[in-house]
N, C-alpha and C. Protein backbone atom coordinates (compact mmCIF):
# COMPACT_ATOMS: atom_id res chain seq x y z
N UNK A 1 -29.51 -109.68 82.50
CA UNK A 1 -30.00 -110.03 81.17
C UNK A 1 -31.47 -109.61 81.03
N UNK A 2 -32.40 -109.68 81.96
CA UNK A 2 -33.67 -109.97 81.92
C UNK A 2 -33.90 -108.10 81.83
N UNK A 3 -33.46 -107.42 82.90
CA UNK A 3 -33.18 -106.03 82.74
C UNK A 3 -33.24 -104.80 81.58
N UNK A 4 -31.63 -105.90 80.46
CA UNK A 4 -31.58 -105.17 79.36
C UNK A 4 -32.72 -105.86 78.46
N UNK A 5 -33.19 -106.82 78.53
CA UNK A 5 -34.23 -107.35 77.59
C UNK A 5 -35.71 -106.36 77.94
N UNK A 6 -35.50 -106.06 78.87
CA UNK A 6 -36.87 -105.26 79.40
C UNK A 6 -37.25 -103.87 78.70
N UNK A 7 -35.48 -103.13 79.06
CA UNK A 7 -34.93 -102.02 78.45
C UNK A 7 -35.29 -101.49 77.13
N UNK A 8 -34.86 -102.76 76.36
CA UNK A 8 -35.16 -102.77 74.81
C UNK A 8 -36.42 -102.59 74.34
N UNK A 9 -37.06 -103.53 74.86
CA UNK A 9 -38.89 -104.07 74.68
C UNK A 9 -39.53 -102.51 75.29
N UNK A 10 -38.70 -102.25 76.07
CA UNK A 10 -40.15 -100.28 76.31
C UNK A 10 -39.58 -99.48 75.33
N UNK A 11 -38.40 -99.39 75.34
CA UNK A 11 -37.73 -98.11 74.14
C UNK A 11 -38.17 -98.72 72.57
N UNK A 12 -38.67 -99.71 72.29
CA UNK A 12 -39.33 -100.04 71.01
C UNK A 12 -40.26 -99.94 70.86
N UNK A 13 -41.29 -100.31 72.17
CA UNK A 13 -42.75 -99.56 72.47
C UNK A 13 -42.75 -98.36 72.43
N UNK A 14 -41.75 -97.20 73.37
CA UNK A 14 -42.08 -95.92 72.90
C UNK A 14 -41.73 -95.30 71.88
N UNK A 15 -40.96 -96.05 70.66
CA UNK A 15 -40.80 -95.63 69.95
C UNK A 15 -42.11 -95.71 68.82
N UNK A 16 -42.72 -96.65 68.67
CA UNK A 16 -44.08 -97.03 68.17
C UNK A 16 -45.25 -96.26 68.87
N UNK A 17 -45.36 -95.94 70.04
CA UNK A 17 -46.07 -94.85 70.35
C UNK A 17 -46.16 -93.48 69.77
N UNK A 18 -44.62 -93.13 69.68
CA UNK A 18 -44.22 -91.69 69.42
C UNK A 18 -44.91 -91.91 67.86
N UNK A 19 -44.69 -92.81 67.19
CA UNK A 19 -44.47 -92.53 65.67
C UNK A 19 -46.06 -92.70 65.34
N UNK A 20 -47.44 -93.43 66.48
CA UNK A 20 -48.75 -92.84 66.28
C UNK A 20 -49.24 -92.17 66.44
N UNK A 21 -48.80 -91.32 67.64
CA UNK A 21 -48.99 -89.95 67.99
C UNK A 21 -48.85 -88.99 66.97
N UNK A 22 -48.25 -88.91 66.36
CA UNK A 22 -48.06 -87.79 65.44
C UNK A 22 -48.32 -88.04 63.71
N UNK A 23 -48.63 -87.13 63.42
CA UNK A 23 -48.81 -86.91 62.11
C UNK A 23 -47.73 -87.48 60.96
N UNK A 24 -46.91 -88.61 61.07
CA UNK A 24 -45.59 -88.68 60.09
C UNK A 24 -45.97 -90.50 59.75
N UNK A 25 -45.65 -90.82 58.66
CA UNK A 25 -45.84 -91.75 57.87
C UNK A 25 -44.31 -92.20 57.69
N UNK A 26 -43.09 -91.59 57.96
CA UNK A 26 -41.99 -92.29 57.96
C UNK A 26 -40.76 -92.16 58.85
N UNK A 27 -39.74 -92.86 58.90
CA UNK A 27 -39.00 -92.90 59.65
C UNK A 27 -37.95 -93.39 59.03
N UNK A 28 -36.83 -91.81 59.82
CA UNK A 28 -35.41 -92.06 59.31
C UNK A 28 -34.49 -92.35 60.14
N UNK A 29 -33.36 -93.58 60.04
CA UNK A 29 -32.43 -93.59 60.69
C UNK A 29 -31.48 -93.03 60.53
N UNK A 30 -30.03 -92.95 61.52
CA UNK A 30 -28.46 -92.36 61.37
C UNK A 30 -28.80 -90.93 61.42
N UNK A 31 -27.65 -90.34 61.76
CA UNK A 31 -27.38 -88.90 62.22
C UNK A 31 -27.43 -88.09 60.89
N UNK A 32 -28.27 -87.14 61.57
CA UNK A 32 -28.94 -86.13 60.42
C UNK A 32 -28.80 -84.64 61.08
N UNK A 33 -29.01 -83.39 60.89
CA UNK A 33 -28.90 -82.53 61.64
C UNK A 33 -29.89 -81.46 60.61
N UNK A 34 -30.84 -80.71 61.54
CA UNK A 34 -31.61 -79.60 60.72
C UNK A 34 -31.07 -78.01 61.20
N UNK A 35 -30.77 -77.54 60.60
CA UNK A 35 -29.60 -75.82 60.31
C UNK A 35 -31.18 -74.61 60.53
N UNK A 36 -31.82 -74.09 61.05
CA UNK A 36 -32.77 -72.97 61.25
C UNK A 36 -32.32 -71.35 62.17
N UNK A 37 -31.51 -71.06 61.08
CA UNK A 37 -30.67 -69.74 61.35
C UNK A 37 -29.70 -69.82 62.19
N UNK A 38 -29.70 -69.95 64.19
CA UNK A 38 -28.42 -69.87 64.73
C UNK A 38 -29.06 -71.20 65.72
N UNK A 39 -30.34 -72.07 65.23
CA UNK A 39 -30.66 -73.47 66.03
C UNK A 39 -29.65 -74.51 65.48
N UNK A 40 -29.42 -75.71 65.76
CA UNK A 40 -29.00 -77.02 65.18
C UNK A 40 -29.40 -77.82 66.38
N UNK A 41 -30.59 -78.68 65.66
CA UNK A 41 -31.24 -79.52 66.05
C UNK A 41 -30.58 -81.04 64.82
N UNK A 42 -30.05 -81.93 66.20
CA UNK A 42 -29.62 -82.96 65.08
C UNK A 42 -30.22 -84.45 66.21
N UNK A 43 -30.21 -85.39 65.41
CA UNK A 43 -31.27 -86.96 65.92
C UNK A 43 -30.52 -87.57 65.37
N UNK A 44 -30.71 -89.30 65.88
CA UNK A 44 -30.33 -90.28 65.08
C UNK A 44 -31.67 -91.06 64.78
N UNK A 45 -32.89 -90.53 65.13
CA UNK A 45 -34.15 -91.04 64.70
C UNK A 45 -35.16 -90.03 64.00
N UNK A 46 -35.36 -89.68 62.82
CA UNK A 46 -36.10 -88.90 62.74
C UNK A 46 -37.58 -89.64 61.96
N UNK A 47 -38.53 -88.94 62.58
CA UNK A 47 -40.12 -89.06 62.11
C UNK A 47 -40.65 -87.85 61.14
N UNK A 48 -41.28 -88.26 60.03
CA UNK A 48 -41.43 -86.89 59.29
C UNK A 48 -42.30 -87.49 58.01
N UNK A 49 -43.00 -86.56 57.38
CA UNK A 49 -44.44 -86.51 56.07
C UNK A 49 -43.82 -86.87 55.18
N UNK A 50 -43.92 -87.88 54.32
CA UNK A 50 -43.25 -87.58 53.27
C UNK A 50 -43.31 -87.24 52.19
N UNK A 51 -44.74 -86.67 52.74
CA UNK A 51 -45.36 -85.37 51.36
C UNK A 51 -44.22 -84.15 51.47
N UNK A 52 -43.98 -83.91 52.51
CA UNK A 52 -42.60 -82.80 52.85
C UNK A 52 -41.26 -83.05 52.71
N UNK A 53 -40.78 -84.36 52.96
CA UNK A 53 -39.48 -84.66 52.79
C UNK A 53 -39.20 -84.01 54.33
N UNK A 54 -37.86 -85.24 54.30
CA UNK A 54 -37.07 -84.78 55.38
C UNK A 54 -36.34 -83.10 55.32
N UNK A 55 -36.33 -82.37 56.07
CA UNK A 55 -35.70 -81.28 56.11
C UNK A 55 -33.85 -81.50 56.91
N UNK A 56 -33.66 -82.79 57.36
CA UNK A 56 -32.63 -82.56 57.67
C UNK A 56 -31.58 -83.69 57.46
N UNK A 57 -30.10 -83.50 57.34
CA UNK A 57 -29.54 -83.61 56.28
C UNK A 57 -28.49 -84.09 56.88
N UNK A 58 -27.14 -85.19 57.04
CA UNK A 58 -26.10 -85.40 57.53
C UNK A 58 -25.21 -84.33 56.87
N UNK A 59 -25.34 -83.36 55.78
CA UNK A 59 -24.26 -82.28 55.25
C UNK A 59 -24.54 -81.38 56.19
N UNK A 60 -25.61 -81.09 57.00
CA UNK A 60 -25.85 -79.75 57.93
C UNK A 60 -25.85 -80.17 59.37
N UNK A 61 -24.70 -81.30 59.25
CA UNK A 61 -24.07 -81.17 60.72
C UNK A 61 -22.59 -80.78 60.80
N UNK A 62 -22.26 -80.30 61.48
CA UNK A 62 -20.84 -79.76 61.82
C UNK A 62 -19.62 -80.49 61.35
N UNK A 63 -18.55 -80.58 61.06
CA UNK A 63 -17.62 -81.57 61.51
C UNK A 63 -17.46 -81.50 62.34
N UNK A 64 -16.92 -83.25 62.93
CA UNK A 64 -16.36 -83.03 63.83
C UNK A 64 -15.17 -82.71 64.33
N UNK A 65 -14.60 -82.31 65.55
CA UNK A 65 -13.32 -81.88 65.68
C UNK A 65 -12.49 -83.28 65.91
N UNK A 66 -11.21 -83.16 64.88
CA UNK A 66 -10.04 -84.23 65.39
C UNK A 66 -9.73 -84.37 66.60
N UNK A 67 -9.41 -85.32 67.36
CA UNK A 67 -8.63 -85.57 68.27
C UNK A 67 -7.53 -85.62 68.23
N UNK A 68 -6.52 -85.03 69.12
CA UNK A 68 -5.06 -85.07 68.73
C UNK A 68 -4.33 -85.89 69.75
């Protein structure tokens, strides 16, 4: 118990780190994916200006494949 409570408490710290480090004023949750010719870069956390807007988009991720 004490472990996963530990777990949680640093991955929320580094997540508050990451998001002063850098230049971005907001933060997006859920799966998003950004399309840059033959890259696909996709997150379920994204940080970003929002003088710019997010550039990436849950329509510019793939489907996924059925399972049969």
């Amino acid at each position: 118990m004490y472990h996963t409570v530990k777990l949680i408490v640093m991955g929320l710290g580094l997540l508050v780190l990451a998001s002063c480090a850098a230049p971005v004023n907001s933060v997006s949750f859920g799966k998003k994916c950004e399309s840059n010719g033959d890259k696909l870069t996709s997150s379920y956390i994204w940080f970003y200006d929002s003088k710019n807007g997010l550039p990436a988009t849950a329509d510019q991720c793939p489907p996924k494949a059925k399972k049969q």
